[in-house]
Protein backbone atom coordinates (compact mmCIF):
# COMPACT_ATOMS: atom_id res chain seq x y z
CA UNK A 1 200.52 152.89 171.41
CA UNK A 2 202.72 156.03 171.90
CA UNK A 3 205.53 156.72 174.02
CA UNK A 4 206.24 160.37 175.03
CA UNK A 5 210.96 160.94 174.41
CA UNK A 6 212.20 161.86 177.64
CA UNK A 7 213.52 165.16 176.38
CA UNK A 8 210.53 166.08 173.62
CA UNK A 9 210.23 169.89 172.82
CA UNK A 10 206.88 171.25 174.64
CA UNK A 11 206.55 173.14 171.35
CA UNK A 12 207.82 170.51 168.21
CA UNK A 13 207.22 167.20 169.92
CA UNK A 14 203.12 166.33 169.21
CA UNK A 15 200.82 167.77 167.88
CA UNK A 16 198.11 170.05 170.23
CA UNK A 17 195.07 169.24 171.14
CA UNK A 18 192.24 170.77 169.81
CA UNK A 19 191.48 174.05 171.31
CA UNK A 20 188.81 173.70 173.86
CA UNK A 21 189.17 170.29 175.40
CA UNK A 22 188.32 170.21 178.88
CA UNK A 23 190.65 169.24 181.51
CA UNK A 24 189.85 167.76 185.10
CA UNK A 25 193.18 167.58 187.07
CA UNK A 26 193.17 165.80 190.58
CA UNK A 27 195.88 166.24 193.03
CA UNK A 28 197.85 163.80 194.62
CA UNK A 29 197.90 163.01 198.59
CA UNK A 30 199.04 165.63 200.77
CA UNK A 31 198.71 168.31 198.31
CA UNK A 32 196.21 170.69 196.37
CA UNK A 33 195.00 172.44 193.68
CA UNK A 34 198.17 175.09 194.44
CA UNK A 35 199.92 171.60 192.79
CA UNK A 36 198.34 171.88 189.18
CA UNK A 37 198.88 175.76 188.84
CA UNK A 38 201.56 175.60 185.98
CA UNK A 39 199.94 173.31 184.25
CA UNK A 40 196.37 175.02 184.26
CA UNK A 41 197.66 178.42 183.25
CA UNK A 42 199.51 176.79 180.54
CA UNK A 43 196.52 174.76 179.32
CA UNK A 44 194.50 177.67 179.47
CA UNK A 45 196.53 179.56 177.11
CA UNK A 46 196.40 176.91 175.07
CA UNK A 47 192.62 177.42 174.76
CA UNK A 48 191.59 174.65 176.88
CA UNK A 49 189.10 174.73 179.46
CA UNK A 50 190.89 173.26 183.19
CA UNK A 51 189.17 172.31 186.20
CA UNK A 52 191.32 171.98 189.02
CA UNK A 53 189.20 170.52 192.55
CA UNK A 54 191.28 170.53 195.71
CA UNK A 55 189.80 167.47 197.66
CA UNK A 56 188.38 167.80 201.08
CA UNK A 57 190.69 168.24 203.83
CA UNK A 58 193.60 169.45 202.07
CA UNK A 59 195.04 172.93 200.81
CA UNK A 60 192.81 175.55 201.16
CA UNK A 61 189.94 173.13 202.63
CA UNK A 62 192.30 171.75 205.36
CA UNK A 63 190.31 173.08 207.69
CA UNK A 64 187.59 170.77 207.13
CA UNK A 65 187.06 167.75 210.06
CA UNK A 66 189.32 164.96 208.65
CA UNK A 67 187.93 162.50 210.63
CA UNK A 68 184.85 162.38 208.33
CA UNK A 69 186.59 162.45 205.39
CA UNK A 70 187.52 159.18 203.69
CA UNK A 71 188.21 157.99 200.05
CA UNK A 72 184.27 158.34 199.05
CA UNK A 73 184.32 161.89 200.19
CA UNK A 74 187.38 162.57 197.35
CA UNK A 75 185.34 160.49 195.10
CA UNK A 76 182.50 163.15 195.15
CA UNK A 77 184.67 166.02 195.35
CA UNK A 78 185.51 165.45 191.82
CA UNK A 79 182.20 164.18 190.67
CA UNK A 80 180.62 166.91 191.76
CA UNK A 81 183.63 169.45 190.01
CA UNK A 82 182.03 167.71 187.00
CA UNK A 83 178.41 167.62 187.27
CA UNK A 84 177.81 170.92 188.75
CA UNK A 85 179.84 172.54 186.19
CA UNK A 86 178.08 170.74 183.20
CA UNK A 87 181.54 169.21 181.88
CA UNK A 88 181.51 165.66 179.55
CA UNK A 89 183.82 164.56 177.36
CA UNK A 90 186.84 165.25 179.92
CA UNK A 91 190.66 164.45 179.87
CA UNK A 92 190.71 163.16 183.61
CA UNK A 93 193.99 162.74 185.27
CA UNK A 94 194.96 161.49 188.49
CA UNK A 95 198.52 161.99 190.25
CA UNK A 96 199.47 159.28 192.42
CA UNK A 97 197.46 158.89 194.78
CA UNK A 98 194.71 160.36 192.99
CA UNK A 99 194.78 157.33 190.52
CA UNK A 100 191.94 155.84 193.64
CA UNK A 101 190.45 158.67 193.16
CA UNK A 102 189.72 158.82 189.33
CA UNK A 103 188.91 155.06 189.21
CA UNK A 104 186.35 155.98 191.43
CA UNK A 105 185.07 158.63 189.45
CA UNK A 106 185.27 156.24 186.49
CA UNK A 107 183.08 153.88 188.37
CA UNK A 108 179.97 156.75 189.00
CA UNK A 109 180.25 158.51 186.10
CA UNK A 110 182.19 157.17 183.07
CA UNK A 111 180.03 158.58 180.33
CA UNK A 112 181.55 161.78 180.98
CA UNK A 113 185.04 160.78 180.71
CA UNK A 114 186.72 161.01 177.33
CA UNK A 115 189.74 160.02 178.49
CA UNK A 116 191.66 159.75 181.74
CA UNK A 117 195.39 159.72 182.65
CA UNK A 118 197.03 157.94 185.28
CA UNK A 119 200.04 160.36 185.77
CA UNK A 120 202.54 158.35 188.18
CA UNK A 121 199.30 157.51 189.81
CA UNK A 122 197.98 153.90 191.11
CA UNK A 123 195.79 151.75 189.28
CA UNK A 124 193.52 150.23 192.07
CA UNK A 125 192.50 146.41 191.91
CA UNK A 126 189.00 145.75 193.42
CA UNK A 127 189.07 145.90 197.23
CA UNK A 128 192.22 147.25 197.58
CA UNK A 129 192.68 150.51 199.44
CA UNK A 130 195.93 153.27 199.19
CA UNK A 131 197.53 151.76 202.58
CA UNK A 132 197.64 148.49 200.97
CA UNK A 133 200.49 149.97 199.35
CA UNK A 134 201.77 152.31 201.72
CA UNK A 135 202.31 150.02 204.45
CA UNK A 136 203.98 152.68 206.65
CA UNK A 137 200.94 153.98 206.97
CA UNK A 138 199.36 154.13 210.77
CA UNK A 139 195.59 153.63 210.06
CA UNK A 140 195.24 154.69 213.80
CA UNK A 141 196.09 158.30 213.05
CA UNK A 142 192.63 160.27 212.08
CA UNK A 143 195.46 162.45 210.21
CA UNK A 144 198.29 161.05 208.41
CA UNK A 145 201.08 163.32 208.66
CA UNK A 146 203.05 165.02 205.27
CA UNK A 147 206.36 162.40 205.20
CA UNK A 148 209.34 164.02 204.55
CA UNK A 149 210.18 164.83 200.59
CA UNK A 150 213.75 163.32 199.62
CA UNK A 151 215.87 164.50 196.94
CA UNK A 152 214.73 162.16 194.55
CA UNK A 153 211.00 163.95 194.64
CA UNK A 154 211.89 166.66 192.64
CA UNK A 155 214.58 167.67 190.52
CA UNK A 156 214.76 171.43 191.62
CA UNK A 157 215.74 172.38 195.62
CA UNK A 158 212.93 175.27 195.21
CA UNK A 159 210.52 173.49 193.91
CA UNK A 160 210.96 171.06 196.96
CA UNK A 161 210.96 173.45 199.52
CA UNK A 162 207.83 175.02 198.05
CA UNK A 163 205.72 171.47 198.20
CA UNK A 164 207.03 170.95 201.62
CA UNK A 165 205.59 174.89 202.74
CA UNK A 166 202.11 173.92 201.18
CA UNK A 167 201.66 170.41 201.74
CA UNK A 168 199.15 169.55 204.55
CA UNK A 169 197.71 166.50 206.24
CA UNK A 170 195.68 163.98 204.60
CA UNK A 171 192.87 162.42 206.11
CA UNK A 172 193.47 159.00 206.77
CA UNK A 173 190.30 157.23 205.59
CA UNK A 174 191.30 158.12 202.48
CA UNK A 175 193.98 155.78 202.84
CA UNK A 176 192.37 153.05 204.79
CA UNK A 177 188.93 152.82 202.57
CA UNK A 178 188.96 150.30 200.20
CA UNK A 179 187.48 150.85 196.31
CA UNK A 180 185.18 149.11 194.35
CA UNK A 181 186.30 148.66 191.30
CA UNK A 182 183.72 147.33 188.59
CA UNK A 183 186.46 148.32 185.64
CA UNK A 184 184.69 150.69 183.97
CA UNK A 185 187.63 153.00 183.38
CA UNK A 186 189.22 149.99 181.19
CA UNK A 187 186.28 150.90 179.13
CA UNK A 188 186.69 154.57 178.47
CA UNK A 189 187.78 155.33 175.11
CA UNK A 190 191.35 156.52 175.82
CA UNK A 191 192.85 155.36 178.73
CA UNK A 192 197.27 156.62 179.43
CA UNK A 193 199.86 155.88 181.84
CA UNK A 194 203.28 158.45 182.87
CA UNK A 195 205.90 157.37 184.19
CA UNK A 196 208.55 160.03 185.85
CA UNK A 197 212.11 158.74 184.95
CA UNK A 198 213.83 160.85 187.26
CA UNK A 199 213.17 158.83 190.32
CA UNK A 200 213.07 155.22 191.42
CA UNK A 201 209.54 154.79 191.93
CA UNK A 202 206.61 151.71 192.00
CA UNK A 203 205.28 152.29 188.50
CA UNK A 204 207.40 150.44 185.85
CA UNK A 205 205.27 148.09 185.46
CA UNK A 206 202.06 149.91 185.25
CA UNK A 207 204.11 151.66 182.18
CA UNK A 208 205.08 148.25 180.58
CA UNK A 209 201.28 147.34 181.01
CA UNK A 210 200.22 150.10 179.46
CA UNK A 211 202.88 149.53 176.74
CA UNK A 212 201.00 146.01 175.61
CA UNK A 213 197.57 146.89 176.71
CA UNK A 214 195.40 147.61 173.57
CA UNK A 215 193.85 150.82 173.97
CA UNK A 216 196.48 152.67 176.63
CA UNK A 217 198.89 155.03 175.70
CA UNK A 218 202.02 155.00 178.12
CA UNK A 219 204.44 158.01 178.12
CA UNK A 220 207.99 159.00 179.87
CA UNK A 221 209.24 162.26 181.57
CA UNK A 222 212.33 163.15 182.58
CA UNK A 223 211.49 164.50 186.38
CA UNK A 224 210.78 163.90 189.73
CA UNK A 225 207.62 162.30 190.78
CA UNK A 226 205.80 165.69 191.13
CA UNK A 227 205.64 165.76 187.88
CA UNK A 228 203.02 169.04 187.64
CA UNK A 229 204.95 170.75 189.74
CA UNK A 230 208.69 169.99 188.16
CA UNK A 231 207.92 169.65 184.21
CA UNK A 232 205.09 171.58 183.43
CA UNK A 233 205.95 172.18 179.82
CA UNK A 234 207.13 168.43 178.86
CA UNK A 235 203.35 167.59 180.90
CA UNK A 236 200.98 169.97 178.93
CA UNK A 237 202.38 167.96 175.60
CA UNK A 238 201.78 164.56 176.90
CA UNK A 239 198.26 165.77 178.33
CA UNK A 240 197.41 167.23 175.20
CA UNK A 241 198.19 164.60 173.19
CA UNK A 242 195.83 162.37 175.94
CA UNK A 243 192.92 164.43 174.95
């Protein structure tokens, strides 16, 4: 099992992947494919092929109904992304909330997944749905309002102010609809957890299981818990080293 140094040199600290993996990276909740952009263009000079869906009422598709969009929808957003594009043996990484959303995938279509990354992401048990663990949540709302970023989010003022500009509201079925969860991602051949260090957030002990869990990799960052959109550099190592 590896563990990523805080500080590692993008260009000294692991090895690259091969040339030509193929990337699927899923947002996190209130956000979009505008969230993965420095990490795409860097993987793609890197060689690597990235695939970058924006789920269904959010970014550039918030103006989609979001009362009819729930977890499921998300779900097939990124299944879809993969079958209609012809793409197997993928890196697939979730960000935060997005770790429902690739343990769904898992569940539908594992055989394509080569490996998949839980990047400050949840790890859903059976049953369980997002507002579970955001208990602040008001499942009332069709339309769960973007909470306010703190300090703590991100490690650079712009960087915050640009995520608060773009951010949009999520649907709240996505929240309030549980998962399924069979397992099957525990089965896929490479399975890694990231933990952002520069923030006191809910995943320590997803790293530590990862840490004593045959078959996971668990890595550390130094940033904020937008990680893709505060170390882009330090996250193309770690993602390449996933692949």
């Amino acid at each position: 099992m590896s563990s990523q140094p805080r500080n590692a040199d993008p260009h000294t600290a692991t090895p690259a992947a091969p040339a030509g993996a193929t990337f699927v990276l899923v947002h996190g909740a209130w956000a979009g494919a505008w969230a993965w952009a420095g990490v795409a263009a860097r993987l793609r000079a890197r060689g690597h092929r990235v695939h970058v869906p924006t789920l269904s009422g959010l970014g550039e598709r918030s103006h989609l109904p979001g009362h009819v969009i729930d977890l499921d929808t998300h779900i097939d957003d990124v299944v879809n992304e993969i079958l209609w594009n012809d793409l197997d043996g993928i890196v697939l990484v979730g960000h935060s909330y997005s770790g429902f959303v690739v343990t769904g995938v898992a569940e539908r279509i594992a055989a394509r997944i080569a490996s998949i990354v839980y990047l400050e992401a949840f790890i859903p048990e059976d049953g369980q749905c997002f507002a579970d663990l955001a208990t602040w949540l008001d499942p009332s709302l069709p339309m769960t309002p973007v909470p306010p970023s703190s300090p703590g989010d991100y490690l650079r003022e712009q960087d915050r102010a640009r995520v608060d500009a773009k951010a949009t509201p999520q649907p709240t079925g996505t929240f309030t609809q549980r998962l399924r969860v069979g397992g099957a991602y525990r089965d896929l051949p490479k399975k890694a957890f990231v933990l952002a260090t520069g923030w006191d957030g809910p995943f320590a002990q997803a790293l530590q299981d990862a840490r004593t869990t045959p078959g996971w990799s668990a890595y550390e960052v130094d940033a904020g818990h937008d990680v893709p959109v505060d170390k882009p550099d330090e996250l193309v190592v770690i993602l390449e080293a996933c692949a």
